[in-house]
PDB file of N, CA and C in Angstrom:
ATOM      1  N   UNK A   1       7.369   8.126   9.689  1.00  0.00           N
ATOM      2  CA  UNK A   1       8.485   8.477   8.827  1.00  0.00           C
ATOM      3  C   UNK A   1       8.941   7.216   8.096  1.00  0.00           C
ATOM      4  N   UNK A   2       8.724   7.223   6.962  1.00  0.00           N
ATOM      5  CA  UNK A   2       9.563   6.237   5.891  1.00  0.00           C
ATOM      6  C   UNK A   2      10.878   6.263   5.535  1.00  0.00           C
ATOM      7  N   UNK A   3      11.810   5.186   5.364  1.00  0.00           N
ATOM      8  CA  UNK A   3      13.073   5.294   4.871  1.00  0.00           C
ATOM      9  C   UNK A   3      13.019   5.799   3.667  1.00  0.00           C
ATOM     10  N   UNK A   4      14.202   6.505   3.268  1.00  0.00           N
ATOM     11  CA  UNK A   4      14.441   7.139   2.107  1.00  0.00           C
ATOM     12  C   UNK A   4      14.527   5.749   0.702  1.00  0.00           C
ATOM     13  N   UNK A   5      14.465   4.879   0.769  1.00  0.00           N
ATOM     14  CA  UNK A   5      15.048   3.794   0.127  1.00  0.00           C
ATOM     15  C   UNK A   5      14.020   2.528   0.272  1.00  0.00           C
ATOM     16  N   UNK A   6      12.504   2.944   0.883  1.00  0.00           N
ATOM     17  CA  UNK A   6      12.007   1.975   1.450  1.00  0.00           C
ATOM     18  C   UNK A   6      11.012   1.646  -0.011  1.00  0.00           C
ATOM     19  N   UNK A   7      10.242   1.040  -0.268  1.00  0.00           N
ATOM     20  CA  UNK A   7       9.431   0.268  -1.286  1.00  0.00           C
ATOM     21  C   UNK A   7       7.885   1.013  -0.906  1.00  0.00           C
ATOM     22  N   UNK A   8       7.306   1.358  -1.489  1.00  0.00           N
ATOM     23  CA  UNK A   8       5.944   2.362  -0.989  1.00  0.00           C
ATOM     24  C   UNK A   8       4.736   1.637  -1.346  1.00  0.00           C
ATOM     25  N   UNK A   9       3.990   1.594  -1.225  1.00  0.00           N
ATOM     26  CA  UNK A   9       2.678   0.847  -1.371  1.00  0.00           C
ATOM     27  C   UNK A   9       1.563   2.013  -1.161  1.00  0.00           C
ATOM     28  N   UNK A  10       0.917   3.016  -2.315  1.00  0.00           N
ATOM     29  CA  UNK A  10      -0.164   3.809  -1.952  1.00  0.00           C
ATOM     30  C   UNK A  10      -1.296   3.342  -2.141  1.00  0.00           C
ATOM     31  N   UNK A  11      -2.069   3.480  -1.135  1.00  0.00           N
ATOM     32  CA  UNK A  11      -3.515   2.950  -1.875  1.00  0.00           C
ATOM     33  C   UNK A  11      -4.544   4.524  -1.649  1.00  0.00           C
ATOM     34  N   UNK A  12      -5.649   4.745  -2.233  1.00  0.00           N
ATOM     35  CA  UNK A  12      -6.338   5.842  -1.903  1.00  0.00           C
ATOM     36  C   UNK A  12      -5.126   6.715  -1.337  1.00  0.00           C
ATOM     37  N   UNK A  13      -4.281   7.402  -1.845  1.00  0.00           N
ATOM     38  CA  UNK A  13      -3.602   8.164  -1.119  1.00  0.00           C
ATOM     39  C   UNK A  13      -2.642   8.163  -0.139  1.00  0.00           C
ATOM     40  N   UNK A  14      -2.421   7.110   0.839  1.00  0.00           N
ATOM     41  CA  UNK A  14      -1.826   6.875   2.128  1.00  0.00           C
ATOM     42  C   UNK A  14      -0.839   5.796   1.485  1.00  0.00           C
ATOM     43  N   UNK A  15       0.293   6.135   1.862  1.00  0.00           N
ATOM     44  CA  UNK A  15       1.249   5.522   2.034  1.00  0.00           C
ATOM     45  C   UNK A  15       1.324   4.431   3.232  1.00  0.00           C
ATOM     46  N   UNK A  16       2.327   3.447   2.960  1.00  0.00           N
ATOM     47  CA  UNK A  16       2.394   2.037   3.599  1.00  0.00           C
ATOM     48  C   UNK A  16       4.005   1.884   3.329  1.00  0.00           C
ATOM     49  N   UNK A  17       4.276   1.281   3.818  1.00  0.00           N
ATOM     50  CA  UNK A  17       6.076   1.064   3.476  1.00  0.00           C
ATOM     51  C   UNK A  17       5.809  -0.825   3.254  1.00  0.00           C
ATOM     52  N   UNK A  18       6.534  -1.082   2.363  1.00  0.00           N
ATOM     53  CA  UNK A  18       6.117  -2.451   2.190  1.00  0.00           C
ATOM     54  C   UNK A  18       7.242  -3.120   2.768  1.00  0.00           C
ATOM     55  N   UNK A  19       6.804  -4.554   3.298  1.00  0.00           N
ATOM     56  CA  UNK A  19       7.544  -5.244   4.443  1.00  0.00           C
ATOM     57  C   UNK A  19       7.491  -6.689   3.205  1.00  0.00           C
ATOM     58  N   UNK A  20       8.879  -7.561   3.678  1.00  0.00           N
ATOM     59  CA  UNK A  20       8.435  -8.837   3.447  1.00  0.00           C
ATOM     60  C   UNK A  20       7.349  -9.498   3.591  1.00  0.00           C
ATOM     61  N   UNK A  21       6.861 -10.105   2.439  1.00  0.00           N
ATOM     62  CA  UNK A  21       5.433 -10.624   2.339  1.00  0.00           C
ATOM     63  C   UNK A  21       4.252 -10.236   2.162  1.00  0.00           C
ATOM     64  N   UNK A  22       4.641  -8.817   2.510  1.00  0.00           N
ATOM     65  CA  UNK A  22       3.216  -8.143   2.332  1.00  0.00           C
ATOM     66  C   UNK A  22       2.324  -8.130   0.842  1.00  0.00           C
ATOM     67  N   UNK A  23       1.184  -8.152   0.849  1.00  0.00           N
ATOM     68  CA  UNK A  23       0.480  -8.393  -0.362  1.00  0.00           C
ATOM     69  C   UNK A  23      -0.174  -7.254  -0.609  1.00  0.00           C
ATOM     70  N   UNK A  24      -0.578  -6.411  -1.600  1.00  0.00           N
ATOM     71  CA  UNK A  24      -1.626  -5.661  -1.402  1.00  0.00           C
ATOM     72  C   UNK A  24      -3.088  -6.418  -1.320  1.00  0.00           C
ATOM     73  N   UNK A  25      -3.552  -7.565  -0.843  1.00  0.00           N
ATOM     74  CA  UNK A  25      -4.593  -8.195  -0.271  1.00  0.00           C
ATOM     75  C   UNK A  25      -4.187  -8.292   1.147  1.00  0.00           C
ATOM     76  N   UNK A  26      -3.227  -8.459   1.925  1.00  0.00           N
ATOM     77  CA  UNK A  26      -3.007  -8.767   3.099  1.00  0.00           C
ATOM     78  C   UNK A  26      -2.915  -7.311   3.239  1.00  0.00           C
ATOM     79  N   UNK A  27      -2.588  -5.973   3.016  1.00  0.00           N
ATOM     80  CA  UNK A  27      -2.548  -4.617   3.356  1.00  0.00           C
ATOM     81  C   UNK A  27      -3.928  -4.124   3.109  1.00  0.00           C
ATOM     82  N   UNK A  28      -4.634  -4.497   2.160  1.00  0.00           N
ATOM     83  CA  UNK A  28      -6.036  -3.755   2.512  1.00  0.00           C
ATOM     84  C   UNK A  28      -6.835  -4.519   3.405  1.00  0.00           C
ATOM     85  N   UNK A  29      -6.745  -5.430   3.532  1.00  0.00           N
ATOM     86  CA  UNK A  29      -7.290  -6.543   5.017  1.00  0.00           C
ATOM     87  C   UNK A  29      -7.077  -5.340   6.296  1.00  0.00           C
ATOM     88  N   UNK A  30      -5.507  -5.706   6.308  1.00  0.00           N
ATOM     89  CA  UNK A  30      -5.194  -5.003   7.501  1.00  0.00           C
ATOM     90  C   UNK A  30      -5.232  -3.830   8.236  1.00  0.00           C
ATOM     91  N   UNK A  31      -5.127  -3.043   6.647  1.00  0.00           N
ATOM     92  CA  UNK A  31      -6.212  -1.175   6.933  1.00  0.00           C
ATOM     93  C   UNK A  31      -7.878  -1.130   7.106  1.00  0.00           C
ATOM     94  N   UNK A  32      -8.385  -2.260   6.695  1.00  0.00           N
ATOM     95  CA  UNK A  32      -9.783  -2.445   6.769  1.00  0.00           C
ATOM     96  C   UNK A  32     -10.439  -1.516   5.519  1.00  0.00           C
ATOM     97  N   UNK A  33      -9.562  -1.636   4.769  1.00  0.00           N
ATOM     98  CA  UNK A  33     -10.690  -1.426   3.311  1.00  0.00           C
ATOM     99  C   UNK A  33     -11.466  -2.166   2.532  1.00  0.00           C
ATOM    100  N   UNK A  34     -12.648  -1.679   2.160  1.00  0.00           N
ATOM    101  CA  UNK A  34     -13.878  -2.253   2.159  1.00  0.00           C
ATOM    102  C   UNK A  34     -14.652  -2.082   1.068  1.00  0.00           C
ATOM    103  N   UNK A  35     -14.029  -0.313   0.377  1.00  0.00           N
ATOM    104  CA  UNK A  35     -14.802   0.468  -0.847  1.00  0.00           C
ATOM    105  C   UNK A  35     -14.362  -0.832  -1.860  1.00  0.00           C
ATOM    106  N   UNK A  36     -15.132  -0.422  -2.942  1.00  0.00           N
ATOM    107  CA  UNK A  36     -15.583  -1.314  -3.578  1.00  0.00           C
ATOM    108  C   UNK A  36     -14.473  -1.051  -4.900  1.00  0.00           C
ATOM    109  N   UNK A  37     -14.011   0.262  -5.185  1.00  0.00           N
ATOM    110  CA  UNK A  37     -13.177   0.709  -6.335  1.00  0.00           C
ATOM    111  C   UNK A  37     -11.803   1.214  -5.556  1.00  0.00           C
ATOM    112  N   UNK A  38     -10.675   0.798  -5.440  1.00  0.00           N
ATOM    113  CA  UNK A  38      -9.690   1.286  -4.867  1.00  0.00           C
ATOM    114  C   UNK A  38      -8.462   1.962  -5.870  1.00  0.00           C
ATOM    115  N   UNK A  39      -7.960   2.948  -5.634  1.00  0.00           N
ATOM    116  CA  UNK A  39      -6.684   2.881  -6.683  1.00  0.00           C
ATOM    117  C   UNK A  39      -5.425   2.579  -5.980  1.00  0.00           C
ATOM    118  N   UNK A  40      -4.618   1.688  -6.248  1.00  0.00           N
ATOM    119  CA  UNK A  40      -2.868   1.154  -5.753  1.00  0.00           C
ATOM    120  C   UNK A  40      -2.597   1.560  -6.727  1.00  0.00           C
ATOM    121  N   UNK A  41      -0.759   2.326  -6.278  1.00  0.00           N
ATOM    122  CA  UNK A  41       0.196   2.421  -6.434  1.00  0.00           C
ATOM    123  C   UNK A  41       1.743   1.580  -5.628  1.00  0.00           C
ATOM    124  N   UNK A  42       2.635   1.528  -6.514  1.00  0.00           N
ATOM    125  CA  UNK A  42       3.181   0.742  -6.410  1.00  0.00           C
ATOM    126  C   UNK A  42       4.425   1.214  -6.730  1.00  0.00           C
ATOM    127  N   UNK A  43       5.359   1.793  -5.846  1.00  0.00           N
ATOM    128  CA  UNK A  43       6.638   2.441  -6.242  1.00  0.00           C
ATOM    129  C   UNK A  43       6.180   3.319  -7.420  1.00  0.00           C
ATOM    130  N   UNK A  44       5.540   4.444  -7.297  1.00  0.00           N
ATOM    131  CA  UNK A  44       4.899   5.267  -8.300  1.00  0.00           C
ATOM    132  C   UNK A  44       4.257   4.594  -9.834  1.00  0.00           C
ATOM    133  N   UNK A  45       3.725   3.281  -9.393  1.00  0.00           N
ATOM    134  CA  UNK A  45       3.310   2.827 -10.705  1.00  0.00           C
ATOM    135  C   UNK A  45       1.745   2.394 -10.431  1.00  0.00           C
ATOM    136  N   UNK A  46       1.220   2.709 -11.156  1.00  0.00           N
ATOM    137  CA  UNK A  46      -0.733   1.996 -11.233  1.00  0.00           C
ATOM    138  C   UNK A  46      -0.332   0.813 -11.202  1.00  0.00           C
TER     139      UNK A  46
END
């Protein structure tokens, strides 16, 4: 469950709640993505 107010980070679909510091390089590290073409979103933005 995400806060109503929290900062979203989608990549392929799945939501992430974004934390201080987080990078979207340090978040696909840490999910272990690997594909070669990814799509992020970013508080509903490409």
């Amino acid at each position: 469950m995400h806060r109503k107010d929290a900062k979203m980070i989608i990549v392929n679909g799945n939501q992430s709640e974004w934390e201080e510091g987080l990078t979207v390089e340090k978040l696909l590290a840490r999910e272990n993505y690997t594909f070669r073409m990814i799509s992020v979103w970013i508080n509903d933005q490409p």
